[in-house]
Protein backbone atom coordinates (compact mmCIF):
# COMPACT_ATOMS: atom_id res chain seq x y z
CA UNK A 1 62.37 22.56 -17.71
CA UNK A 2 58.65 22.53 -17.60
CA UNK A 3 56.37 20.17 -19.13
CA UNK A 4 55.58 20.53 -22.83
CA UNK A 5 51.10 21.91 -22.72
CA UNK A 6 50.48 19.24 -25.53
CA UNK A 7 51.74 16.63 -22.72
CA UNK A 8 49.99 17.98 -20.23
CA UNK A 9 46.59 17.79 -22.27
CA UNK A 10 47.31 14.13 -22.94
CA UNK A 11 47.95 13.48 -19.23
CA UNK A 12 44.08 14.97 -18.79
CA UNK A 13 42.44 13.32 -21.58
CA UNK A 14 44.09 9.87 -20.23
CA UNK A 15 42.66 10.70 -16.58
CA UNK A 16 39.40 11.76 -18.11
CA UNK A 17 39.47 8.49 -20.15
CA UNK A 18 39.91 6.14 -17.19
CA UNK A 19 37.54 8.19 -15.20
CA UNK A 20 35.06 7.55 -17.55
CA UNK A 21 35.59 3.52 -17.74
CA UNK A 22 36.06 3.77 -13.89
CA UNK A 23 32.40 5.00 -13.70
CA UNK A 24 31.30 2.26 -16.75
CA UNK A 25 32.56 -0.75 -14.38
CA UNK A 26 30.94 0.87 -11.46
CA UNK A 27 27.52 1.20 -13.35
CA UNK A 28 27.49 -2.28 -15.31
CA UNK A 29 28.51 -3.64 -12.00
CA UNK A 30 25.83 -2.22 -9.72
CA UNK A 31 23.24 -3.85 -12.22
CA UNK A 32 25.19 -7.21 -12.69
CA UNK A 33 22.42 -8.61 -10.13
CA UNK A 34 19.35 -7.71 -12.57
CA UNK A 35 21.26 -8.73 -15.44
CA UNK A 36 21.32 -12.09 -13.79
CA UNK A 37 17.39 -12.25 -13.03
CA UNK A 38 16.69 -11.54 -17.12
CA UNK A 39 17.70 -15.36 -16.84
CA UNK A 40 15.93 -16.12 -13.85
CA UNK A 41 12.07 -14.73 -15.43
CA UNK A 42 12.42 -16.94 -17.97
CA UNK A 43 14.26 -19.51 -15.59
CA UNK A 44 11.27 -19.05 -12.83
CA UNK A 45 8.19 -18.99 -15.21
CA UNK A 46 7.74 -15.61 -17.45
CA UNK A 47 4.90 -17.10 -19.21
CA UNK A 48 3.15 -17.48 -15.76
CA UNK A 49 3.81 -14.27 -14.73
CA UNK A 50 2.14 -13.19 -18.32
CA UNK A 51 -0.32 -14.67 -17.96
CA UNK A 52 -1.05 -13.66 -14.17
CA UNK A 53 -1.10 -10.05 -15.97
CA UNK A 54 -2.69 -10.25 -18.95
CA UNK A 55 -3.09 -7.60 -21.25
CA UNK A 56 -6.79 -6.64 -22.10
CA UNK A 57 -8.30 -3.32 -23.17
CA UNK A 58 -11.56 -3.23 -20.99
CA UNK A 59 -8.97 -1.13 -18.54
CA UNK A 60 -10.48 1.98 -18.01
CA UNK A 61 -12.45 3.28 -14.91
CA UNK A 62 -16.10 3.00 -15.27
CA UNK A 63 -17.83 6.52 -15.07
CA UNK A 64 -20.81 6.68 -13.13
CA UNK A 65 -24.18 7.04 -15.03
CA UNK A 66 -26.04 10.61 -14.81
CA UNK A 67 -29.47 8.80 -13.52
CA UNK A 68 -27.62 7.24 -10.53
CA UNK A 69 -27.30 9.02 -7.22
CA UNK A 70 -24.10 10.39 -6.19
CA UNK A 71 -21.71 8.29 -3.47
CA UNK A 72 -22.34 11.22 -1.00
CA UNK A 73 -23.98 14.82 -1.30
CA UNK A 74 -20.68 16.13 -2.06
CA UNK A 75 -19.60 14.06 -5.38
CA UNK A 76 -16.73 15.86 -7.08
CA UNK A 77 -18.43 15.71 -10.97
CA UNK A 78 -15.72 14.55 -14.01
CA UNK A 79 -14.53 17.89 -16.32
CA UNK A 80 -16.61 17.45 -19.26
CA UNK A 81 -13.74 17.19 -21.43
CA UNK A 82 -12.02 14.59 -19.63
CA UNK A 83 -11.80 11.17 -21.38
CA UNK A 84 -9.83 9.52 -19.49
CA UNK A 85 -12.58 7.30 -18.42
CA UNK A 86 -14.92 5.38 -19.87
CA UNK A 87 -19.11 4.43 -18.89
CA UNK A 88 -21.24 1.65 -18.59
CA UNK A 89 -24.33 0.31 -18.13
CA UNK A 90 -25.47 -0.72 -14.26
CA UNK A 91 -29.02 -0.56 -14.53
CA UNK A 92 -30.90 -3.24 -12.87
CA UNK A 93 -32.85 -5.32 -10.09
CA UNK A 94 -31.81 -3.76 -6.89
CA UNK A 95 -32.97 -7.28 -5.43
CA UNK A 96 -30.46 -8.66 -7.06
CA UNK A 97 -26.95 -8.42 -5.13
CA UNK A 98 -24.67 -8.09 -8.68
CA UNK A 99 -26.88 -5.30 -9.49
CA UNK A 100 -27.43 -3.57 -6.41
CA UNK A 101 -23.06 -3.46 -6.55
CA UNK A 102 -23.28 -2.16 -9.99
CA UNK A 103 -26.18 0.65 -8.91
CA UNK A 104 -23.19 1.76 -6.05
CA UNK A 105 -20.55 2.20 -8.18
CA UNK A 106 -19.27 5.62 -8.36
CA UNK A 107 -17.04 8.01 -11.12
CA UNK A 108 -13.11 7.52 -10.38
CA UNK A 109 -9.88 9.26 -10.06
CA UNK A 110 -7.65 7.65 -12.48
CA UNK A 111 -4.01 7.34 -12.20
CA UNK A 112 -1.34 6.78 -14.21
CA UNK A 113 2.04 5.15 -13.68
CA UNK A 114 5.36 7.69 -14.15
CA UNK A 115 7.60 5.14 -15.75
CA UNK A 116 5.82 2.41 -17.37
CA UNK A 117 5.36 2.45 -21.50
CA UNK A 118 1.93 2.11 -21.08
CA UNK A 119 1.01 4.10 -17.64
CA UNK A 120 -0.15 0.81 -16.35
CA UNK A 121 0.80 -0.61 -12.73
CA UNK A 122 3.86 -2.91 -12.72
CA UNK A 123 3.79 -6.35 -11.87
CA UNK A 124 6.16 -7.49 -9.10
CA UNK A 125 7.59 -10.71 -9.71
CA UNK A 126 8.78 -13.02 -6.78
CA UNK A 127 11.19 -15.33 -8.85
CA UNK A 128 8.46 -17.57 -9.29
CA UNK A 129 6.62 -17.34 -5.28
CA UNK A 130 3.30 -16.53 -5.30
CA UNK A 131 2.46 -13.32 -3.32
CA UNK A 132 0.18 -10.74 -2.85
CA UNK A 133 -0.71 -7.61 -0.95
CA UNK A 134 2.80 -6.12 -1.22
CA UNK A 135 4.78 -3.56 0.79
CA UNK A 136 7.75 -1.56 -0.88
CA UNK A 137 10.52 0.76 0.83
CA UNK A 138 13.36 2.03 -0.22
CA UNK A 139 16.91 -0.24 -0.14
CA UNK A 140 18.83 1.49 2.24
CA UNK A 141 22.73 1.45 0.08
CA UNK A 142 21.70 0.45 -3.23
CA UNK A 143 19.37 2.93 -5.21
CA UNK A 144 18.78 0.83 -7.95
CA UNK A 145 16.71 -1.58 -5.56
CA UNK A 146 13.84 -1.52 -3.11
CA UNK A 147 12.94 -4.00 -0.01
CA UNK A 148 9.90 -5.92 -0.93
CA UNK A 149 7.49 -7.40 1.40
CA UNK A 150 4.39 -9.58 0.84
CA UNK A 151 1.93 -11.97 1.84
CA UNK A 152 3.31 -15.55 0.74
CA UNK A 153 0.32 -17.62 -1.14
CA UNK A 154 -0.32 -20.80 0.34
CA UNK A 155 -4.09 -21.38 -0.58
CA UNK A 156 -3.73 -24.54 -2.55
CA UNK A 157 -0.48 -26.01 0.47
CA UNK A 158 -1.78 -27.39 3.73
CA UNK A 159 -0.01 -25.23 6.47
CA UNK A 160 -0.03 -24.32 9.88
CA UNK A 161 2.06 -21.32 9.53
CA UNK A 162 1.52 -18.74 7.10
CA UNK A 163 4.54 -16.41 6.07
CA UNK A 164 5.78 -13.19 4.72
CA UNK A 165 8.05 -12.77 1.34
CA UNK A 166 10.90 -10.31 1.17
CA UNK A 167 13.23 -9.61 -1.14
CA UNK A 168 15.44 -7.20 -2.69
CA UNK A 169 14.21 -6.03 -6.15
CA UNK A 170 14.96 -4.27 -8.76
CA UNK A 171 13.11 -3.02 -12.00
CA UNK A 172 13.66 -4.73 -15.76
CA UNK A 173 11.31 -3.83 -18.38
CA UNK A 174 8.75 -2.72 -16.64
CA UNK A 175 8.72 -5.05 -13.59
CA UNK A 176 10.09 -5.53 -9.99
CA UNK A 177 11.90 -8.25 -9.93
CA UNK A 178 13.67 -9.88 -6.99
CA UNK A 179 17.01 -9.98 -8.04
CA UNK A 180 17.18 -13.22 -5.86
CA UNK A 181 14.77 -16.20 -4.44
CA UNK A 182 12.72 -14.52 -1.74
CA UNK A 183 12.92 -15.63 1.72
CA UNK A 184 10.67 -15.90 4.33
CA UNK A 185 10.64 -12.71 6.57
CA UNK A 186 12.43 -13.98 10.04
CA UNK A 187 9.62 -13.17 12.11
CA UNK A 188 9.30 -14.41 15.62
CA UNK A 189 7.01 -17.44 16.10
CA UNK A 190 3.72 -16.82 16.92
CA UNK A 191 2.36 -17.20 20.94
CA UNK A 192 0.10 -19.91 21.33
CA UNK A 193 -3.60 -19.31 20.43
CA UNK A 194 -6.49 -18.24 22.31
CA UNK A 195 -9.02 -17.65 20.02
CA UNK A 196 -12.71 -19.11 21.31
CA UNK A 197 -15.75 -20.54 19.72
CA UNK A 198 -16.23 -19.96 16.52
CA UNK A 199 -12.80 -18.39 15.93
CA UNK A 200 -11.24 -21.72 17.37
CA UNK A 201 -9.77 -22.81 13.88
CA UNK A 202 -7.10 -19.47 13.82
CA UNK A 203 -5.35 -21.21 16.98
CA UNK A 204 -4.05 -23.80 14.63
CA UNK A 205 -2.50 -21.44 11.83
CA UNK A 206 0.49 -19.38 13.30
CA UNK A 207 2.87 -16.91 11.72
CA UNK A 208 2.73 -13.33 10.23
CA UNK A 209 -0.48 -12.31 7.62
CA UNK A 210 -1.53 -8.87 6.78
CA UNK A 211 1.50 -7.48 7.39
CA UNK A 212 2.48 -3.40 6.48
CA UNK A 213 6.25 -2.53 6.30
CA UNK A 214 6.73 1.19 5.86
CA UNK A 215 9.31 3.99 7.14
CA UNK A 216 8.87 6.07 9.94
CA UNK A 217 10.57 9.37 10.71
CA UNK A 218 13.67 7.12 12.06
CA UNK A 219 13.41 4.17 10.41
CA UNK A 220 11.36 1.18 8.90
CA UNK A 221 8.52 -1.09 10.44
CA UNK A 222 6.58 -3.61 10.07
CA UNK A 223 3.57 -4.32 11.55
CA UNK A 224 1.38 -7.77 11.11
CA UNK A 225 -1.53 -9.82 12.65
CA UNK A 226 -0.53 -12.80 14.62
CA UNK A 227 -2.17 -14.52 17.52
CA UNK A 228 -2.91 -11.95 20.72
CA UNK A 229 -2.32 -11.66 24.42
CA UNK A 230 -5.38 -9.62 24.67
CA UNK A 231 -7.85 -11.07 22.17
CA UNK A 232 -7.95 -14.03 19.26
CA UNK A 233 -5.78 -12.03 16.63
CA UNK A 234 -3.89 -8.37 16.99
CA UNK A 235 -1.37 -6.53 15.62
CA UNK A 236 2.58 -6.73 16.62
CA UNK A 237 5.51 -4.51 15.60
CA UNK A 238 9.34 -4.76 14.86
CA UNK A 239 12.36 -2.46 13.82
CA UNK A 240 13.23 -4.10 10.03
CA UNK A 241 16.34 -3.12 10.90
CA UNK A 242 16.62 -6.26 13.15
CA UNK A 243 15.32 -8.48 10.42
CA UNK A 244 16.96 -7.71 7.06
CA UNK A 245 20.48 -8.25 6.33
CA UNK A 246 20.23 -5.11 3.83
CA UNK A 247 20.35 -3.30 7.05
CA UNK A 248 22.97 -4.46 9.00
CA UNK A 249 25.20 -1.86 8.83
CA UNK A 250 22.21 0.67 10.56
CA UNK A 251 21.51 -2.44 13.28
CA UNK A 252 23.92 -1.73 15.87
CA UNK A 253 24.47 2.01 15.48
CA UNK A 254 21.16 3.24 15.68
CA UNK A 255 19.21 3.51 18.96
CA UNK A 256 15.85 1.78 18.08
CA UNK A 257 12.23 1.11 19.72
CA UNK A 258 10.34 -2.16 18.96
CA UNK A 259 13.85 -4.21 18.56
CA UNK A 260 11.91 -7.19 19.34
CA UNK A 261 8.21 -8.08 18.31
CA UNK A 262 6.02 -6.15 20.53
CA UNK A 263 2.20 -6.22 20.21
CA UNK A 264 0.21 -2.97 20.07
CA UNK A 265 -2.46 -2.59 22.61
CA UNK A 266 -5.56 -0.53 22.08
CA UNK A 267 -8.07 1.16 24.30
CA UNK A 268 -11.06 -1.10 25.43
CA UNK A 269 -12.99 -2.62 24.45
CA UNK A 270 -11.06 -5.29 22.63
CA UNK A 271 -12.81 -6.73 19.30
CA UNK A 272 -12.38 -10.63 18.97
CA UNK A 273 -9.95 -9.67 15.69
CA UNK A 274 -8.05 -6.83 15.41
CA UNK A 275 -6.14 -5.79 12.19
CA UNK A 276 -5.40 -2.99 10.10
CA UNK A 277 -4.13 -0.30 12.84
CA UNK A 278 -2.40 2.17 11.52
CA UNK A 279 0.97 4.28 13.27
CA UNK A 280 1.22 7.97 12.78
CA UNK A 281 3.85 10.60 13.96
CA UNK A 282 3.15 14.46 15.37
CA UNK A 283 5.32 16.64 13.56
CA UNK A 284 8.06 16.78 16.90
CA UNK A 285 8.21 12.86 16.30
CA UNK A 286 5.62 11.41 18.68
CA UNK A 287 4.60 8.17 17.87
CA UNK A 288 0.01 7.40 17.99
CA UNK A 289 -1.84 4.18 16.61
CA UNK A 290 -5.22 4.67 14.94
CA UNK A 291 -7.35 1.77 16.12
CA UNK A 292 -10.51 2.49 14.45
CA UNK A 293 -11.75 4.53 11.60
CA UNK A 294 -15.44 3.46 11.48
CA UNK A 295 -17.02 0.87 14.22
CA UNK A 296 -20.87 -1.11 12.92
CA UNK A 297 -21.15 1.34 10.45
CA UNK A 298 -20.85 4.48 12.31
CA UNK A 299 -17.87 6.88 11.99
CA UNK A 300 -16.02 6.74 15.60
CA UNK A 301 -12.21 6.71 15.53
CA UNK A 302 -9.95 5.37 18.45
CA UNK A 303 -6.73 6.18 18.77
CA UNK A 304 -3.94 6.68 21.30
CA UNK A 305 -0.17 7.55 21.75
CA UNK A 306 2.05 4.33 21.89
CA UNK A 307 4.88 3.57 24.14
CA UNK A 308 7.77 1.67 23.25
CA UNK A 309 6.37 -1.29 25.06
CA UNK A 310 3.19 -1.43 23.37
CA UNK A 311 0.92 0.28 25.76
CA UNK A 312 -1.22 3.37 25.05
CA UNK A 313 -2.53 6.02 26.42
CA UNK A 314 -6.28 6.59 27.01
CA UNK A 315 -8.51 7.09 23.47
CA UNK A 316 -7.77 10.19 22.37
CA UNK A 317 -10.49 10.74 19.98
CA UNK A 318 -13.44 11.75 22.05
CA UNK A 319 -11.39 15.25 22.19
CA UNK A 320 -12.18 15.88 18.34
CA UNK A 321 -14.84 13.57 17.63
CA UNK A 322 -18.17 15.84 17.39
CA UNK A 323 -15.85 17.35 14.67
CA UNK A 324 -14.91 14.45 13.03
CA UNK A 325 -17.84 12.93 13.15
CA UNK A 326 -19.91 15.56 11.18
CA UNK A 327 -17.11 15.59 8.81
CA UNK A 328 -17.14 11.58 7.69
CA UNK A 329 -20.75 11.71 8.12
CA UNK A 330 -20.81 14.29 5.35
CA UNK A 331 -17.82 13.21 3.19
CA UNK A 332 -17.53 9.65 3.41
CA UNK A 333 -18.44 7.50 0.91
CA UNK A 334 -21.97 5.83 2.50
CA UNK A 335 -21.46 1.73 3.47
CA UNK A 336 -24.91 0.43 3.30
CA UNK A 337 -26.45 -2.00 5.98
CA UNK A 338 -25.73 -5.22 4.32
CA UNK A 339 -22.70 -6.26 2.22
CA UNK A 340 -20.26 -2.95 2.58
CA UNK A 341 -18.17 -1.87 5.00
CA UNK A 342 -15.21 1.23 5.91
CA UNK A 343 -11.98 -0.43 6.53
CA UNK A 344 -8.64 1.35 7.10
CA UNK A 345 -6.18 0.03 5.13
CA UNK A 346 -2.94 1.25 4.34
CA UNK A 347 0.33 2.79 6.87
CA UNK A 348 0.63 6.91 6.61
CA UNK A 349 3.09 9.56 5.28
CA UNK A 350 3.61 13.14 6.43
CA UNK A 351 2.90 15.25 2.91
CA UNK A 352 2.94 19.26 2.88
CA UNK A 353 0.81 20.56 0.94
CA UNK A 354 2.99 22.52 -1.62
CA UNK A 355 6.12 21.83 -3.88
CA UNK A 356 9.57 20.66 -2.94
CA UNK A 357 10.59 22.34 -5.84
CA UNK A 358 8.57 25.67 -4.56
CA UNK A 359 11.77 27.87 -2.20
CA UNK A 360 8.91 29.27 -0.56
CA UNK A 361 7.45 25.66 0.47
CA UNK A 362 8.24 25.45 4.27
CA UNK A 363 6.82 22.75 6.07
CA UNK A 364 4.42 23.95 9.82
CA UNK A 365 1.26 22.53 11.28
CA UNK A 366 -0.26 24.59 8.69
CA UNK A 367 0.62 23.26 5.40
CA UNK A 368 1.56 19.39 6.24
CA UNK A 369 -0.88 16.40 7.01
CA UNK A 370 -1.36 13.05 7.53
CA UNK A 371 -2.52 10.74 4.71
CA UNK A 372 -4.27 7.82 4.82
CA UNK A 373 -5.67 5.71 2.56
CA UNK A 374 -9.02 3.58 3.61
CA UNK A 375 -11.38 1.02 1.54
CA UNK A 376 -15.08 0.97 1.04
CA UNK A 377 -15.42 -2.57 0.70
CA UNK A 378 -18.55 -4.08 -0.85
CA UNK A 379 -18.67 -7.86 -0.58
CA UNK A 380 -21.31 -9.12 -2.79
CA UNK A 381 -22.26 -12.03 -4.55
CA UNK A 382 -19.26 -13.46 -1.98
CA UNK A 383 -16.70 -11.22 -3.87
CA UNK A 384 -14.72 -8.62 -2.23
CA UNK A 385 -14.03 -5.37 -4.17
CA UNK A 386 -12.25 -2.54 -2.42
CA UNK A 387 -12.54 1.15 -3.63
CA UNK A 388 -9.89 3.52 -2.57
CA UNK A 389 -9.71 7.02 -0.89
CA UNK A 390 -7.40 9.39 0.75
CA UNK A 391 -7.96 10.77 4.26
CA UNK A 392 -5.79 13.38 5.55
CA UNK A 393 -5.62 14.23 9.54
CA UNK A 394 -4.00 17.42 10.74
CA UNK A 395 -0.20 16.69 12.30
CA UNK A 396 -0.72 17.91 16.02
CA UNK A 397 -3.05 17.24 18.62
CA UNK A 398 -5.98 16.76 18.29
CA UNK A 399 -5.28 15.26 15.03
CA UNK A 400 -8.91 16.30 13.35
CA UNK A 401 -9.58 14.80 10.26
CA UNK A 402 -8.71 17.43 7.95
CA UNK A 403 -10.39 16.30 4.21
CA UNK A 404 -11.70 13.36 2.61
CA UNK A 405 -11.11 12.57 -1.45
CA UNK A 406 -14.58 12.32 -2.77
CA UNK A 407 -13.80 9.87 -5.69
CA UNK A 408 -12.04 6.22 -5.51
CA UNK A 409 -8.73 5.89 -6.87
CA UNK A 410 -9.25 3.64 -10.16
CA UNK A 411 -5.20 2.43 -10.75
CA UNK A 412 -4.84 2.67 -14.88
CA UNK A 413 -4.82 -1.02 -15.96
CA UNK A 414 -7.34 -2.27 -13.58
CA UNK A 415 -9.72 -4.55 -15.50
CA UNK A 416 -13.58 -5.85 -15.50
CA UNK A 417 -13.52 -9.60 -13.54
CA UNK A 418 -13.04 -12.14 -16.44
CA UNK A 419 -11.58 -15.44 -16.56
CA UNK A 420 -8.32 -13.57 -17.70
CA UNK A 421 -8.00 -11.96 -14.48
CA UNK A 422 -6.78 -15.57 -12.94
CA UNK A 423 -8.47 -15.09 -9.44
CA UNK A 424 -7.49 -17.99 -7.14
CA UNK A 425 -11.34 -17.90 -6.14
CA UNK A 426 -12.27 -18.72 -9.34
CA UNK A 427 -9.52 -21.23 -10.37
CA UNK A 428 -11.28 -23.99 -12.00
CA UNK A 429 -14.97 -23.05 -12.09
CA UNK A 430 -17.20 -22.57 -14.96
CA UNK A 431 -17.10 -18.43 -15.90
CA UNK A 432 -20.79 -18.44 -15.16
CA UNK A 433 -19.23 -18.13 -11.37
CA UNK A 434 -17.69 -15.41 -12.03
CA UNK A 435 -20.15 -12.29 -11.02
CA UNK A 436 -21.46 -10.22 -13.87
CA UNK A 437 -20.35 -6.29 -13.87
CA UNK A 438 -17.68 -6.61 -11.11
CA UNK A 439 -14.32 -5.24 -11.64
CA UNK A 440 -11.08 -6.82 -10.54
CA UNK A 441 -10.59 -6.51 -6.86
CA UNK A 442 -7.18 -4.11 -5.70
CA UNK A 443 -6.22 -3.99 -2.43
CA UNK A 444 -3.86 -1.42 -1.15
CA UNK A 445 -1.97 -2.35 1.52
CA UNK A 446 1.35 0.47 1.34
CA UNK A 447 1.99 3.79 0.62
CA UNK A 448 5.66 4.94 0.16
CA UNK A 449 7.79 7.33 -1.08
CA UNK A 450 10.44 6.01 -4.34
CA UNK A 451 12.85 8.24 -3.67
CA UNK A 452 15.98 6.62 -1.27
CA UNK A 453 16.70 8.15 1.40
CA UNK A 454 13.51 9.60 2.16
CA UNK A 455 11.29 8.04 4.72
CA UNK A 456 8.28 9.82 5.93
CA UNK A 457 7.78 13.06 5.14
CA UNK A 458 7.47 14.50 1.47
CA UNK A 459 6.31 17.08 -0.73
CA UNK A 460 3.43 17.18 -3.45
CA UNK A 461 5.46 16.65 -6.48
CA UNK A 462 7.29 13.78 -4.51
CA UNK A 463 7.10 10.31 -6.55
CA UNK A 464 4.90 7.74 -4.38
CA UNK A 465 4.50 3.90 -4.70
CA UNK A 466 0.87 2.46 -3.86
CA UNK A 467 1.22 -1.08 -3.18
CA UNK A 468 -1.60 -3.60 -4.11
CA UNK A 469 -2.69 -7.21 -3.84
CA UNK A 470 -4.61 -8.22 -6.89
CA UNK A 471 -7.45 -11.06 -6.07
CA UNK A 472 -5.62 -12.02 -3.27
CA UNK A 473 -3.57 -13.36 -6.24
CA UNK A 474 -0.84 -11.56 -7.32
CA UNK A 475 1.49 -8.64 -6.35
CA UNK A 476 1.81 -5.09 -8.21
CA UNK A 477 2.49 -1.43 -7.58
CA UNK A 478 2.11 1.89 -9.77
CA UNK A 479 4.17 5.16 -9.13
CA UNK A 480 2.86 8.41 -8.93
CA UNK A 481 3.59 12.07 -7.58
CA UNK A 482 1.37 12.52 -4.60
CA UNK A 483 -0.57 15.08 -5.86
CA UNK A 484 -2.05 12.76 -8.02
CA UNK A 485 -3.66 11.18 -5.06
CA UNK A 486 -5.15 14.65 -4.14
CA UNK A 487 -6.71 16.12 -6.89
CA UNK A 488 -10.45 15.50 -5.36
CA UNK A 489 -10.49 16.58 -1.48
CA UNK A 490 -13.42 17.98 -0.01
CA UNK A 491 -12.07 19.94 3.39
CA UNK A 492 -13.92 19.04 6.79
């Protein structure tokens, strides 16, 4: 006899029904962990991380005035209906250093976060560690949590090795949070020291600083400055995988390069310090290292294909670099003599130039780039402020430099220099100190795409994180689709 239909329905309802609570468990247990660190802001200090992040209005980019000349002779202009910025006065003494920064202050590119209320950046909050200049990938099983790494403050301990945060966070409204204490990144220990002369004092503080963690095509890296075989301080690289627990079940079943920490060479000559290289891959998977973006104030790049030992090839640049060189001569922001500078900053990311959403969107050596971002820095009045632009190099040899963005990135929520803005520099000095006119100083150190499972290579409308140190302070990101990043590009 068969089985009466209205049973039947009741036998589905009852399997939907437990499906449903199945799936409830499942998602109230996959956020137990942030549920737990809602205790632990209050636990570790909310109020401090308030008031690390205070909340002004004076947040919008300054818009450069019409009687000032332009950053280069290719200044994108603002659309004359867009109000997304806001102007200022920097008239003055060119004598005098706070006014000769304000006279080289340029329009901006503003950007807005994706997720936050308020389209501000978001702090990151290290369970009550200070930390700055911070690096975000994704978390390889869990994707309600990223790997965070950053530079552990220790201005005010007296330490011989410095050290990098890392954690695994999570977001709760509207901030990264570790959902546990951080720990210090298991680095190996530093060789000993040979820095001469007057760079002497680095042979007596050891450990990681500066470092960049960031995905590859295979997998994640970090690179950091420590003390060098070759010179006082260079760069050295490692497979996370052989760091992080939160990767242990990719350690052992993955062939990898750099298992241990291996130190990137470079082309001679060697520079007394070396920091900030940068890796980059060809679109068949070849792995380079960009040395140099600008040398004494004069655009010459170095780089060089990198073997799994550390060694490079010969500098490849002189193979592209009448090219290049008329191109960052014209499109470059202009460092002046004294007090400004080009640095590279950030890792890369392979982006083609059209929509993952667009069928027709096929990534070739055509459509797909490398991006970069790199700092003007201006250092005056002994503060460091750091203006933001995106550099994209074509993805096969040569690797020309394909366009430069002509305006600074100005992050939405970035703020004048007050008292408010708690810089360590200024901690307990009179506001007088504090220079007149300068705006907060954001340092990006990492570029990376939200999404998990993706690791280098992405589309336009991909979602991005940019990374920043505040004041070599604090630690805080903003997300944004990559085409955000691109809207002002002026083509070599």
């Amino acid at each position: 006899m068969g089985v009466p239909r209205r049973f039947r329905y009741l036998v589905v309802l009852a399997g939907l029904l437990s499906l449903i609570a199945i799936l409830t468990v499942l998602a109230i247990g996959g956020n137990t962990r942030l549920d737990q660190v809602a205790g632990k802001l209050n636990e570790y200090g909310l109020d401090k991380l308030q008031k690390n992040f205070p909340v002004t209005t004076d947040n919008k980019a300054p818009k450069k005035d019409s009687d000032q000349e332009p950053l280069n002779s290719v200044l994108v202009s603002d659309d004359e209906d867009d109000d997304s910025v806001e102007g200022y006065d920097a008239d003055g003494d060119d004598e005098d250093q706070d006014d000769d920064y304000n006279d080289r202050r340029g329009d901006y590119r503003e950007i807005f976060s994706l997720t936050t209320r308020d389209r501000k950046f978001f702090p990151i909050f290290f369970a009550g560690d200070d930390a700055y200049n911070p690096n975000i990938i994704p978390h390889p099983t869990r994707h309600d949590l990223w790997i965070v790494v950053a530079q552990h403050e220790q201005s005010k301990e007296q330490i011989s090795v410095s050290g990098e945060l890392v954690c695994e966070a999570g977001f709760l409204d509207g901030v990264l949070v570790c959902t546990d204490a951080p720990t210090i990144l298991p680095i190996s220990p530093s060789i000993s020291g040979v820095c001469p002369d007057d760079l002497a004092f680095m042979n007596f503080r050891s450990g990681p600083r500066d470092a960049r963690m960031f995905y590859g095509p295979d997998g994640p890296l970090i690179a950091y400055g420590s003390q060098s075989q070759y010179a006082c301080l260079g760069i050295w690289i490692q497979d996370v995988r052989m760091l992080l627990e939160s990767f242990h079940l990719e350690r052992f079943a993955v062939a990898k390069l750099f298992k241990s920490a291996t130190e990137v060479q470079r082309p001679p000559p060697w520079h007394g310090i070396e920091k900030n290289f940068f890796l980059f891959w060809d679109l068949q998977g070849k792995t380079y290292v960009h040395h140099d973006l600008y040398h004494d104030l004069v655009p010459e790049r170095v780089f060089a294909e990198l073997d799994f030992d550390g060694s490079v090839s010969e500098n490849l640049a002189p193979k592209t670099a009448a090219e290049d060189q008329a191109c960052m001569s014209s499109l470059m922001p202009i460092a002046a003599p004294e007090y400004e500078s080009i640095h590279q900053a950030t890792n890369t990311l392979s982006i083609t130039m059209c929509k993952r959403a667009d069928l027709k969107c096929v990534p070739n050596e055509h459509n797909t780039y490398i991006m970069h971002i790199f700092h003007h820095k201006t250092y005056y009045t002994f503060h460091g402020i750091y203006e933001p632009y995106v550099l994209l190099m074509k993805s096969s040899a040569p690797f020309a430099i394909h366009a430069i963005s002509q305006r600074p990135l100005w992050i939405h929520g970035r703020n004048s220099l007050t008292k408010l803005t708690g810089s360590l520099q200024y901690e307990g000095r009179p506001e007088s100190d504090i220079p007149e006119g300068h705006t907060e100083m954001f340092y990006i150190t990492s570029i990376s795409w939200k999404g998990h499972g993706q690791k280098y290579h992405g589309y336009m409308d991909d979602v991005l994180f940019l990374a920043f140190g505040i004041e070599d302070t604090r630690a805080a990101a903003i997300d944004v689709k990559a085409g955000d990043l691109l809207q002002d590009l002026a083509f070599c």
